[in-house]
PDB file of N, CA and C in Angstrom:
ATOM      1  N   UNK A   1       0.831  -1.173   0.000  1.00  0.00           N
ATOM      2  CA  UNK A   1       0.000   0.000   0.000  1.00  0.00           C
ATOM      3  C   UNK A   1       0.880   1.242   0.000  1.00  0.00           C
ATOM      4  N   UNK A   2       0.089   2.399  -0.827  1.00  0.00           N
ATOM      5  CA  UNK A   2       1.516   3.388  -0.888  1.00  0.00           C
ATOM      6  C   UNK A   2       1.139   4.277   0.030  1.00  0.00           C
ATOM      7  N   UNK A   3       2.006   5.329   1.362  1.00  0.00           N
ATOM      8  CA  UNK A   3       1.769   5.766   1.904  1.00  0.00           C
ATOM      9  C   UNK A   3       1.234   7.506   1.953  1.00  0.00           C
ATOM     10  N   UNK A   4       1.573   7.860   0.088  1.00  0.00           N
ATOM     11  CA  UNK A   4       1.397   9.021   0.236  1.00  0.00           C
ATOM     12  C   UNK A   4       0.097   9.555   0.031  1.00  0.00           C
ATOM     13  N   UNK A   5      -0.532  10.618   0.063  1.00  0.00           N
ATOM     14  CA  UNK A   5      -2.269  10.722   0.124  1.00  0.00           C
ATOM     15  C   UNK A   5      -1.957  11.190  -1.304  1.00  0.00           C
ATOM     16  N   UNK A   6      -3.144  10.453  -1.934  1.00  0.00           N
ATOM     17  CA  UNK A   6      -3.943   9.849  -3.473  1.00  0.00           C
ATOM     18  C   UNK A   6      -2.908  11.794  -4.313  1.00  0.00           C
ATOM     19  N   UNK A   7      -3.136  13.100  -3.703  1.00  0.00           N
ATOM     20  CA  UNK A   7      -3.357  14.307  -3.921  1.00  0.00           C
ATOM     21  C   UNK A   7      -1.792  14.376  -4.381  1.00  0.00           C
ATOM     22  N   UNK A   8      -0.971  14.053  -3.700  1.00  0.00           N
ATOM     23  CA  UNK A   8       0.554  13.878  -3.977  1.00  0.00           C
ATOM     24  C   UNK A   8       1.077  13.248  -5.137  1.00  0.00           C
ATOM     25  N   UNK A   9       0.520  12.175  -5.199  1.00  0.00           N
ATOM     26  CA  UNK A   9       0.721  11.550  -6.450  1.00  0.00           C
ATOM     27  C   UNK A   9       0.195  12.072  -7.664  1.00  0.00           C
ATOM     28  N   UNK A  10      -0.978  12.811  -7.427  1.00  0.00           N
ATOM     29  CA  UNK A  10      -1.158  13.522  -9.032  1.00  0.00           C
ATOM     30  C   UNK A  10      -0.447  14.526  -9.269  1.00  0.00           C
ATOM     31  N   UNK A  11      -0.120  15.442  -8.149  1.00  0.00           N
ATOM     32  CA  UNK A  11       0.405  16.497  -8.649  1.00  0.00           C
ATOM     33  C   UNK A  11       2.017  15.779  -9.029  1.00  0.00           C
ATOM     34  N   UNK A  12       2.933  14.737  -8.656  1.00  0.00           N
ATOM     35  CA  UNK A  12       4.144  14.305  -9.290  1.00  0.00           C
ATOM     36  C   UNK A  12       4.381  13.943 -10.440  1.00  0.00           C
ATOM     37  N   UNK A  13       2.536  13.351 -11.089  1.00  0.00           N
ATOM     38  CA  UNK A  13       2.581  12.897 -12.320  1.00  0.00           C
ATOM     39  C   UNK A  13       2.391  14.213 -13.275  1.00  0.00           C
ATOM     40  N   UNK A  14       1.376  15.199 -12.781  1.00  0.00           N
ATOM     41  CA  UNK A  14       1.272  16.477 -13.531  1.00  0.00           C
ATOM     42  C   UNK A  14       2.899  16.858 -13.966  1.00  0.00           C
ATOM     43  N   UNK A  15       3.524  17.016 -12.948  1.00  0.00           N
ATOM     44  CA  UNK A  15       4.947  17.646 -12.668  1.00  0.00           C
ATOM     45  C   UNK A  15       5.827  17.000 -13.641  1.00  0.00           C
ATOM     46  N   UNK A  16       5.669  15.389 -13.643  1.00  0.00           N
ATOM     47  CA  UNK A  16       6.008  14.886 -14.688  1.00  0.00           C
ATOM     48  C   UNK A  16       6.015  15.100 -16.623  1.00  0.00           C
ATOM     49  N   UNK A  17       4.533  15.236 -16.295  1.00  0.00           N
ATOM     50  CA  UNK A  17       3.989  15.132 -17.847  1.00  0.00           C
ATOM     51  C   UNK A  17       4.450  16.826 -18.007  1.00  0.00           C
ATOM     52  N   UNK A  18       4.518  17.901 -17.557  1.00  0.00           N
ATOM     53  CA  UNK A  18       5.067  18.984 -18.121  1.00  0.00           C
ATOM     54  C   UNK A  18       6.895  18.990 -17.958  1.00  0.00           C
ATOM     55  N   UNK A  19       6.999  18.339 -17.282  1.00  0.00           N
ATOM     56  CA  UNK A  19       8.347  18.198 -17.482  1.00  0.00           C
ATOM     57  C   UNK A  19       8.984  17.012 -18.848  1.00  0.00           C
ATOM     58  N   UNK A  20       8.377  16.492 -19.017  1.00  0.00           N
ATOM     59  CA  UNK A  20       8.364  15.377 -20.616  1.00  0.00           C
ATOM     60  C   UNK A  20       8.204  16.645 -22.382  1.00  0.00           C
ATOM     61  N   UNK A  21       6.600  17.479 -21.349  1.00  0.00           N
ATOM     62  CA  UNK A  21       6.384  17.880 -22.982  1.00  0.00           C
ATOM     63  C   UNK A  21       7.818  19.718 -22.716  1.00  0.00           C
ATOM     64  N   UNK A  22       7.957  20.059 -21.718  1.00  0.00           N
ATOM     65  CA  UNK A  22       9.374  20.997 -22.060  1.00  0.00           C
ATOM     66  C   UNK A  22      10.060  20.198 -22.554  1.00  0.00           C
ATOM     67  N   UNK A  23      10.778  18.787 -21.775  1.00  0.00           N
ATOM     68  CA  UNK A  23      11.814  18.795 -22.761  1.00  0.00           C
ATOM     69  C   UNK A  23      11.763  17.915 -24.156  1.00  0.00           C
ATOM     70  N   UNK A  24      10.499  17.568 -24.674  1.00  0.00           N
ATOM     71  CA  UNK A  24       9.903  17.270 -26.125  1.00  0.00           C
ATOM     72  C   UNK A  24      10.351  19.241 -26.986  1.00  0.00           C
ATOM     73  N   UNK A  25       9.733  19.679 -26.128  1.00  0.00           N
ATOM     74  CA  UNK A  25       9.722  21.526 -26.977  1.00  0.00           C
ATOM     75  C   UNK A  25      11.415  21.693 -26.860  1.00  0.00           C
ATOM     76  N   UNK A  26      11.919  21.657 -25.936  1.00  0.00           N
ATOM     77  CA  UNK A  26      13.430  21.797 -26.096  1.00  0.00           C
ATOM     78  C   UNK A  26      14.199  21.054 -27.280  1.00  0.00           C
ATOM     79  N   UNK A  27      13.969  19.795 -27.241  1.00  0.00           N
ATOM     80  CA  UNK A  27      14.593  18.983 -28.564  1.00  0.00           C
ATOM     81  C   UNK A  27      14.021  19.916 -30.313  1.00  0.00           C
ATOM     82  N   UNK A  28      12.779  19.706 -30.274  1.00  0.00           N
ATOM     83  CA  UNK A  28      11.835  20.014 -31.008  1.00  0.00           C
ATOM     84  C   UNK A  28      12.487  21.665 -31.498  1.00  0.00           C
ATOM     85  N   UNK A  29      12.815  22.720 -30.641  1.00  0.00           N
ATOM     86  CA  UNK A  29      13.457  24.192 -30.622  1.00  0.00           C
ATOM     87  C   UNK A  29      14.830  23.758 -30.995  1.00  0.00           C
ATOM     88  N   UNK A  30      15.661  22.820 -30.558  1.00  0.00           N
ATOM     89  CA  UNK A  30      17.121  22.283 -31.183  1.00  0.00           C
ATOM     90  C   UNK A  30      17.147  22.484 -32.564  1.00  0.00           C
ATOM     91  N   UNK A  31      16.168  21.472 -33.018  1.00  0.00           N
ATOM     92  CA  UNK A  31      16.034  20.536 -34.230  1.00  0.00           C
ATOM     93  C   UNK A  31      15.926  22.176 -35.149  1.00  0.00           C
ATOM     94  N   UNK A  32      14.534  23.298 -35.147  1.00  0.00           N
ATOM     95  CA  UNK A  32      14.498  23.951 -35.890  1.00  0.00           C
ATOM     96  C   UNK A  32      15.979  24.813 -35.656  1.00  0.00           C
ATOM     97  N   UNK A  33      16.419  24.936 -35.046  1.00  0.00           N
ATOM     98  CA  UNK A  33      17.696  26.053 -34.599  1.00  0.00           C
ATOM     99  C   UNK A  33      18.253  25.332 -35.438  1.00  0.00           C
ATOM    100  N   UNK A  34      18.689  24.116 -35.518  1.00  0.00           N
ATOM    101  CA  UNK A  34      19.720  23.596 -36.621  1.00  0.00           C
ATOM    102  C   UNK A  34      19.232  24.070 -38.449  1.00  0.00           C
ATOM    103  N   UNK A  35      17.821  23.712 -38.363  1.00  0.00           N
ATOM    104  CA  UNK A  35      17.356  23.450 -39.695  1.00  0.00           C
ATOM    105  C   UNK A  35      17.517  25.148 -40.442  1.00  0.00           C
ATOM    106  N   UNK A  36      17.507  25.906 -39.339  1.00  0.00           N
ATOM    107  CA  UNK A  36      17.553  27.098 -39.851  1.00  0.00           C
ATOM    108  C   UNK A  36      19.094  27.494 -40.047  1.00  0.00           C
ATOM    109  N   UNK A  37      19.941  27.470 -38.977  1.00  0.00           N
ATOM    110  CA  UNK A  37      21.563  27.634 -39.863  1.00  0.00           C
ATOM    111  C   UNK A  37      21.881  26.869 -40.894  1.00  0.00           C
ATOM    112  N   UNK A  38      21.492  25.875 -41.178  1.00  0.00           N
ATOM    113  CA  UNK A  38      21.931  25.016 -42.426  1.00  0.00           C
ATOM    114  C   UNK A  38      21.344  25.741 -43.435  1.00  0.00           C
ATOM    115  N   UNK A  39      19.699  25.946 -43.789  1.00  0.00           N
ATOM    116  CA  UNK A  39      19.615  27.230 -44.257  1.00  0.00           C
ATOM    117  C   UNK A  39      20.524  28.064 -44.918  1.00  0.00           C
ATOM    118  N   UNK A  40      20.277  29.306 -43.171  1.00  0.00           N
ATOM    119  CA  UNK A  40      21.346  30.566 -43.943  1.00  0.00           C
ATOM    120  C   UNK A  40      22.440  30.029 -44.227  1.00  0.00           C
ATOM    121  N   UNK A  41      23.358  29.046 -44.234  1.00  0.00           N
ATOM    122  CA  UNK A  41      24.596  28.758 -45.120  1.00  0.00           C
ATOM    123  C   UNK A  41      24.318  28.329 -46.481  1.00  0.00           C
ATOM    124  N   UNK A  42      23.173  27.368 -46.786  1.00  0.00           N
ATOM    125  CA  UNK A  42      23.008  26.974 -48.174  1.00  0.00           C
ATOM    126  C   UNK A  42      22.573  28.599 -49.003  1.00  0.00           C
ATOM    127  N   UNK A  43      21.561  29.390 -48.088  1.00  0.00           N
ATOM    128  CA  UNK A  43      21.134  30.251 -48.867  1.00  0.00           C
ATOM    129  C   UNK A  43      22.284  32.022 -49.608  1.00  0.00           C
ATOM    130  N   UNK A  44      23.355  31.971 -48.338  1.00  0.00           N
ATOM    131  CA  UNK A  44      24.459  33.039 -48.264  1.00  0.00           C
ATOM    132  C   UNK A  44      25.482  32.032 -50.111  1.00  0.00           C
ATOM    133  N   UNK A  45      25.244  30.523 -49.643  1.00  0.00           N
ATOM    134  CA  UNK A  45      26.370  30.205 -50.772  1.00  0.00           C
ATOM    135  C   UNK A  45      25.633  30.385 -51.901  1.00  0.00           C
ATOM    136  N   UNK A  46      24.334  30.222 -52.212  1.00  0.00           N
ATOM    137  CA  UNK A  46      23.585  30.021 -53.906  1.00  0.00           C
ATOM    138  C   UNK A  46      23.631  31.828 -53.636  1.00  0.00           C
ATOM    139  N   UNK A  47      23.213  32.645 -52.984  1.00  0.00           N
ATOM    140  CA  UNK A  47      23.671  34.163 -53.174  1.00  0.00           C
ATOM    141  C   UNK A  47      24.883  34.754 -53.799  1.00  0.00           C
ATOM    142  N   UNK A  48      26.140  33.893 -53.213  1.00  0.00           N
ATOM    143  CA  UNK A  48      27.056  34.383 -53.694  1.00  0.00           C
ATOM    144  C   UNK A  48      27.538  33.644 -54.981  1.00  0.00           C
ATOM    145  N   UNK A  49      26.995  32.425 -55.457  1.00  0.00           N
ATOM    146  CA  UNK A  49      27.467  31.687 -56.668  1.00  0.00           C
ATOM    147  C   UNK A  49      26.632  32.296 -57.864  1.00  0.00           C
ATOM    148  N   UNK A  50      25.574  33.302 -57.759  1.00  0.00           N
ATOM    149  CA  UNK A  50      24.553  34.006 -58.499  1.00  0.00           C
ATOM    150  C   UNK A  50      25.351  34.901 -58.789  1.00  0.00           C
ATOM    151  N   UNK A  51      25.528  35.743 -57.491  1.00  0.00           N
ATOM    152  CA  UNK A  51      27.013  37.162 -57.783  1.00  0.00           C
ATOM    153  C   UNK A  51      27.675  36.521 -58.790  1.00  0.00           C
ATOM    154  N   UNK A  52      28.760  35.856 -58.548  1.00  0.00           N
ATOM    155  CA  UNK A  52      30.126  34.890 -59.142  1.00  0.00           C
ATOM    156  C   UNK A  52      29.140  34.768 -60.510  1.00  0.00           C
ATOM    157  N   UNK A  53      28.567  34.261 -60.705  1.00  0.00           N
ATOM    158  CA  UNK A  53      28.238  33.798 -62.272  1.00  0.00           C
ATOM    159  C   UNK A  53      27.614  34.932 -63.193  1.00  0.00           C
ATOM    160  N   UNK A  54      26.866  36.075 -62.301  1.00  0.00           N
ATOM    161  CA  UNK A  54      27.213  37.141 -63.122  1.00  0.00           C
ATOM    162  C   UNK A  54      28.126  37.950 -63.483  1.00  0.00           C
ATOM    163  N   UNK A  55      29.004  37.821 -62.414  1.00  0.00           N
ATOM    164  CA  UNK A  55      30.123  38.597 -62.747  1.00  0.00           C
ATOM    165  C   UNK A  55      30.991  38.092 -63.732  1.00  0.00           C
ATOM    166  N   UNK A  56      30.982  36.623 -64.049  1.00  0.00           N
ATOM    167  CA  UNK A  56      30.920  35.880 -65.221  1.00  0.00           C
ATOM    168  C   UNK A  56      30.663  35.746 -66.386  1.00  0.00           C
ATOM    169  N   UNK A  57      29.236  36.666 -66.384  1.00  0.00           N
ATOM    170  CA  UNK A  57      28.796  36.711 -67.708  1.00  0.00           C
ATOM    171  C   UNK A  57      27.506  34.939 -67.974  1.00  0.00           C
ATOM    172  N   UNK A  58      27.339  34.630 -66.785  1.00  0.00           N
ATOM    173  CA  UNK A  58      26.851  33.879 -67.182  1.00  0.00           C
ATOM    174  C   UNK A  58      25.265  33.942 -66.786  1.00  0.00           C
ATOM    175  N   UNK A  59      25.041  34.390 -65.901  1.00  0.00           N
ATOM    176  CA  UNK A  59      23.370  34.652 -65.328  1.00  0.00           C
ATOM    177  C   UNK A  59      23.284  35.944 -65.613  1.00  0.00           C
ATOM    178  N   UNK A  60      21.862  36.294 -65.328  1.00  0.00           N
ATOM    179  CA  UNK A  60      21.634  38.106 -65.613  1.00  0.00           C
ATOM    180  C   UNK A  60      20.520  38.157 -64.972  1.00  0.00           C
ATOM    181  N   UNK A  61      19.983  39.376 -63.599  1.00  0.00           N
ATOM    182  CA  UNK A  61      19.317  39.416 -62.723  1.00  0.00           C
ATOM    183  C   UNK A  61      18.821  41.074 -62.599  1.00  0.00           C
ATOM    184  N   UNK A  62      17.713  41.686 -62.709  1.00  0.00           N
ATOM    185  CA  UNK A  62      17.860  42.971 -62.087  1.00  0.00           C
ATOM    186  C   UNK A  62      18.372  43.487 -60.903  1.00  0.00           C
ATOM    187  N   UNK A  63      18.817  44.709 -60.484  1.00  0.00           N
ATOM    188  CA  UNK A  63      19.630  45.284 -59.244  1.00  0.00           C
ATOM    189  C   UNK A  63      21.153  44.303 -58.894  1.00  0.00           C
ATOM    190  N   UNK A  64      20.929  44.939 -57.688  1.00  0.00           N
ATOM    191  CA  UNK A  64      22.723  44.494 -57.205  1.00  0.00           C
ATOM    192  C   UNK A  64      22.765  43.316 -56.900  1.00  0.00           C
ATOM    193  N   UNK A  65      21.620  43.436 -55.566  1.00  0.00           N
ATOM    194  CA  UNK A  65      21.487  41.704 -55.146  1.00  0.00           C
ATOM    195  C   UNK A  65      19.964  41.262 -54.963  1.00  0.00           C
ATOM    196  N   UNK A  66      20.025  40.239 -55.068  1.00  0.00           N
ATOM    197  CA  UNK A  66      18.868  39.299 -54.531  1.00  0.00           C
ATOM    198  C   UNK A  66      18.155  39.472 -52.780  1.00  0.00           C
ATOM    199  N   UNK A  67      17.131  39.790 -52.697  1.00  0.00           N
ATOM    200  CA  UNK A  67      17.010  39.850 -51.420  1.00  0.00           C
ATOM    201  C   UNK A  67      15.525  39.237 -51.074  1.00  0.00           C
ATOM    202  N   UNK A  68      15.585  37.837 -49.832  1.00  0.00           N
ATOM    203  CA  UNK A  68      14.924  37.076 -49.686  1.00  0.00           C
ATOM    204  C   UNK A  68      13.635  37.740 -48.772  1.00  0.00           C
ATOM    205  N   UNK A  69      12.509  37.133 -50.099  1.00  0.00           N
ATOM    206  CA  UNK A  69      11.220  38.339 -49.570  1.00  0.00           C
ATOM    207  C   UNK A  69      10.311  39.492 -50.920  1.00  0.00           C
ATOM    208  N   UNK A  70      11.603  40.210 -50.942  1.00  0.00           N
ATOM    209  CA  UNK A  70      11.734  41.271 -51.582  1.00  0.00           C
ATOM    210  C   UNK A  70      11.357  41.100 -53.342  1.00  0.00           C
ATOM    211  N   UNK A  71      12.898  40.102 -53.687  1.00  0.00           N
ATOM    212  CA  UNK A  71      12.928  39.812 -55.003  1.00  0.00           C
ATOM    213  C   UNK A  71      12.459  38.028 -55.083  1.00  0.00           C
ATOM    214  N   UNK A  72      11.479  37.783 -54.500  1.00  0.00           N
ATOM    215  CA  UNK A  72      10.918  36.634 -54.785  1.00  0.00           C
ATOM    216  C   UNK A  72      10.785  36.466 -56.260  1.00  0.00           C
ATOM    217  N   UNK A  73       9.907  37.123 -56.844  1.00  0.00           N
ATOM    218  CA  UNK A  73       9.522  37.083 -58.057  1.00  0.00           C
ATOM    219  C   UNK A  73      10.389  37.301 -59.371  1.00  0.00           C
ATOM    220  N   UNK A  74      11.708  37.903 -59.061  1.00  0.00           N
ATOM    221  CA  UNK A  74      13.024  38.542 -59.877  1.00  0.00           C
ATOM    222  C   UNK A  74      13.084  37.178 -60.990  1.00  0.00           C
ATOM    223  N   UNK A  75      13.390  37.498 -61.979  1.00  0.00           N
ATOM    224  CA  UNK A  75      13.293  36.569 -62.621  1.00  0.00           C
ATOM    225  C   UNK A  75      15.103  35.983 -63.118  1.00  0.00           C
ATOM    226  N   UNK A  76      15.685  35.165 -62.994  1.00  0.00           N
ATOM    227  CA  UNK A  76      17.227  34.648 -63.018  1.00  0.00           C
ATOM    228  C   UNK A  76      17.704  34.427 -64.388  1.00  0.00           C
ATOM    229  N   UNK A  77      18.199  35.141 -65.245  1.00  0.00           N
ATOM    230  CA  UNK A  77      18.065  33.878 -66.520  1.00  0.00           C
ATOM    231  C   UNK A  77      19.483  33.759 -66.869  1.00  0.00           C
ATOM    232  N   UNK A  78      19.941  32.398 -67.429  1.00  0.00           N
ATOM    233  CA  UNK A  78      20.888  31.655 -67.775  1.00  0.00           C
ATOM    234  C   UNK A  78      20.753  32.068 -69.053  1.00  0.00           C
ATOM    235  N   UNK A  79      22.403  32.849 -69.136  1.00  0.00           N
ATOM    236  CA  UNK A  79      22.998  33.019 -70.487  1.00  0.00           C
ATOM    237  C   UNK A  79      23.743  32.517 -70.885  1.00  0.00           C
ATOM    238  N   UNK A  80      24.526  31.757 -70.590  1.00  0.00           N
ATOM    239  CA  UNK A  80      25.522  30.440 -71.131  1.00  0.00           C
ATOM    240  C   UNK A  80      25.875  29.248 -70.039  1.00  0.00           C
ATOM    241  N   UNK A  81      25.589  28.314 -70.010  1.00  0.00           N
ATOM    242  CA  UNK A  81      26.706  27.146 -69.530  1.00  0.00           C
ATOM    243  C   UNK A  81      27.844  27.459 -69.303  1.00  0.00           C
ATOM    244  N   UNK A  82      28.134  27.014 -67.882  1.00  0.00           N
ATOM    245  CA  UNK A  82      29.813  26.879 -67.891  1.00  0.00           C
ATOM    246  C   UNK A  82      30.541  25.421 -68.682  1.00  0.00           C
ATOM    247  N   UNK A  83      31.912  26.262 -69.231  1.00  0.00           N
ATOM    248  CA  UNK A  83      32.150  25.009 -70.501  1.00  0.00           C
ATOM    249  C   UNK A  83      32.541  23.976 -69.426  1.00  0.00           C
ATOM    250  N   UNK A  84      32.614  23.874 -68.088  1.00  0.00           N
ATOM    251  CA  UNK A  84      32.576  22.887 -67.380  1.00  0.00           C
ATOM    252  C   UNK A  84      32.005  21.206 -66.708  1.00  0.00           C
ATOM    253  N   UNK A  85      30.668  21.959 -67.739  1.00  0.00           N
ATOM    254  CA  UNK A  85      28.983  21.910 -67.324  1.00  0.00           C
ATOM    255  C   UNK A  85      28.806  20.735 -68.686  1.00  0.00           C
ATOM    256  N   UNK A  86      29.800  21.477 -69.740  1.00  0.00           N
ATOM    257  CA  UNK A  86      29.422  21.057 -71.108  1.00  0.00           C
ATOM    258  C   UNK A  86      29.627  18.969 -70.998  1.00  0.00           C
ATOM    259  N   UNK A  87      30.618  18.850 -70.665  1.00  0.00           N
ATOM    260  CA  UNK A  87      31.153  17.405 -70.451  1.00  0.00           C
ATOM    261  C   UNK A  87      30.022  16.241 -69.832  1.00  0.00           C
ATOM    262  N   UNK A  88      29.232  17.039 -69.099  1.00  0.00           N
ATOM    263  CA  UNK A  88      28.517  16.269 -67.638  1.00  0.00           C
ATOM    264  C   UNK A  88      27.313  16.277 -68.341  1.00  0.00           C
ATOM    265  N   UNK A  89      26.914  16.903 -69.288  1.00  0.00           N
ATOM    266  CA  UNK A  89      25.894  16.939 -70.370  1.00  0.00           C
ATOM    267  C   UNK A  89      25.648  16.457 -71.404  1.00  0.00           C
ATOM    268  N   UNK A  90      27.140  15.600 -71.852  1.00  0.00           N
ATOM    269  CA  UNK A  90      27.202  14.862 -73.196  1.00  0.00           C
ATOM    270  C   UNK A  90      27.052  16.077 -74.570  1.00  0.00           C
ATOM    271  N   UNK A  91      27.564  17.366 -73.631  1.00  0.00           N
ATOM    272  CA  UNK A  91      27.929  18.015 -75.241  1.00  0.00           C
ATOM    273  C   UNK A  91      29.135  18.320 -75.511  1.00  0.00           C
ATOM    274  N   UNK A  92      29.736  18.858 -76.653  1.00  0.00           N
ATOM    275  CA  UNK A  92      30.913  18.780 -76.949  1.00  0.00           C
ATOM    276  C   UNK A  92      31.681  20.215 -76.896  1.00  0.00           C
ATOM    277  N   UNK A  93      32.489  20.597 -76.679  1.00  0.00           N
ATOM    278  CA  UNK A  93      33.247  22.117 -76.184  1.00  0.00           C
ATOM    279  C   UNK A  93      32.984  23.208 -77.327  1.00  0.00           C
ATOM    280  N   UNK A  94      31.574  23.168 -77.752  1.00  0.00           N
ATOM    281  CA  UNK A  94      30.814  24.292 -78.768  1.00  0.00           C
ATOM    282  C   UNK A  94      29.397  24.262 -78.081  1.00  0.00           C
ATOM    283  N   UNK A  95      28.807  23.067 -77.255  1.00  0.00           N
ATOM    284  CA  UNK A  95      27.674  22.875 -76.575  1.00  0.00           C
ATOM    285  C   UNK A  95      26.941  22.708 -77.580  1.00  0.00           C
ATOM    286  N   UNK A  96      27.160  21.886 -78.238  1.00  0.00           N
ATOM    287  CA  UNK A  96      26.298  21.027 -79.729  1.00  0.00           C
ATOM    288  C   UNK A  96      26.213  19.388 -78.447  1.00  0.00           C
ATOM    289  N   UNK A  97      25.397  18.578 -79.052  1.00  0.00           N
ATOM    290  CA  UNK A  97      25.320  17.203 -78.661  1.00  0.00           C
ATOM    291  C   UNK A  97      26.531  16.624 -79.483  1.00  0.00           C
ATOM    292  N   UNK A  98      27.008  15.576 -78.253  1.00  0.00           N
ATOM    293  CA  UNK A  98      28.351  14.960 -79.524  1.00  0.00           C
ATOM    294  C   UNK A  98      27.797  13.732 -79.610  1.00  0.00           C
ATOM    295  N   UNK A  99      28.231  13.184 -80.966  1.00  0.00           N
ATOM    296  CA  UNK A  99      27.638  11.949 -81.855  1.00  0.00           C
ATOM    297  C   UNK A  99      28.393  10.884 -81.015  1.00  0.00           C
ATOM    298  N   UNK A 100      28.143   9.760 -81.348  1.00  0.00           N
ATOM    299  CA  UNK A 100      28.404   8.874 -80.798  1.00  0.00           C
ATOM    300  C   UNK A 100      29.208   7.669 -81.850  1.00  0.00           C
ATOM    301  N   UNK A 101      29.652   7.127 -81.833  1.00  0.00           N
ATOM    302  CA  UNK A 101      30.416   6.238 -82.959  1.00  0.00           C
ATOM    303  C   UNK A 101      29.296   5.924 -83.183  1.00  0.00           C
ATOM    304  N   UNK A 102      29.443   6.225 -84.684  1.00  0.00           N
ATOM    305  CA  UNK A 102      28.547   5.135 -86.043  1.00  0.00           C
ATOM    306  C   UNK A 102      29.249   4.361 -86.565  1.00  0.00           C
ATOM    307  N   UNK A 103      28.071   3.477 -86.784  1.00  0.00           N
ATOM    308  CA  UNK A 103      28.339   1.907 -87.505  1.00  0.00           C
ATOM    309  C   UNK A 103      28.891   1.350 -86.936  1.00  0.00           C
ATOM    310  N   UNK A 104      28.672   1.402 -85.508  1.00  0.00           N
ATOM    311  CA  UNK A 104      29.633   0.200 -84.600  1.00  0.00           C
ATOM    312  C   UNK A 104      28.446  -0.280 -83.660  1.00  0.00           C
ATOM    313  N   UNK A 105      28.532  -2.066 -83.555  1.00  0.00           N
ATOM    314  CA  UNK A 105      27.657  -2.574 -82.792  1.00  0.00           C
ATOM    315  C   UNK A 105      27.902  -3.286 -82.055  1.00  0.00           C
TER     316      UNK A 105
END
């Protein structure tokens, strides 16, 4: 038989169950804190590889920079391939498709 009165024991289990769902919200507040710096690093590097490729000559964007929110709608457009790009694509260093041996089986 347990000795403590019935009143004790609920309030340890209350005490319990909010002490379970903080530290569920603590993990749960981790998890987004991570998901969000991984984020701003993926989003600072495709920012600056946009810069880099215009300054390239290879993308073309209105204004200076991109700003998240703002220029949602900005439209990005690709003016050439990098001849880097060309290989991994199966085209040939003019960015034509390259043929493949004929008459061989």
């Amino acid at each position: 038989m347990n000795s403590k009165p019935p009143w004790i024991l609920q309030e340890s289990t209350q005490h319990r169950h909010r002490l379970d769902k903080l530290r569920t919200f603590q993990l749960f507040s981790s998890k987004i804190y991570f998901v969000l710096q991984v984020y701003t690093v993926i989003s600072n590097k495709v920012v600056g590889m946009l810069i880099r490729a215009r300054r390239h000559g290879l993308v073309h964007f209105t204004g200076e920079m991109l700003y998240q929110g703002q220029d949602d709608d900005k439209i990005i457009m690709l003016l050439e391939l990098p001849k880097a790009s060309f290989a991994t694509l199966g085209l040939d260093s003019e960015g034509k498709e390259r043929k493949g041996k004929e008459g061989k089986s």
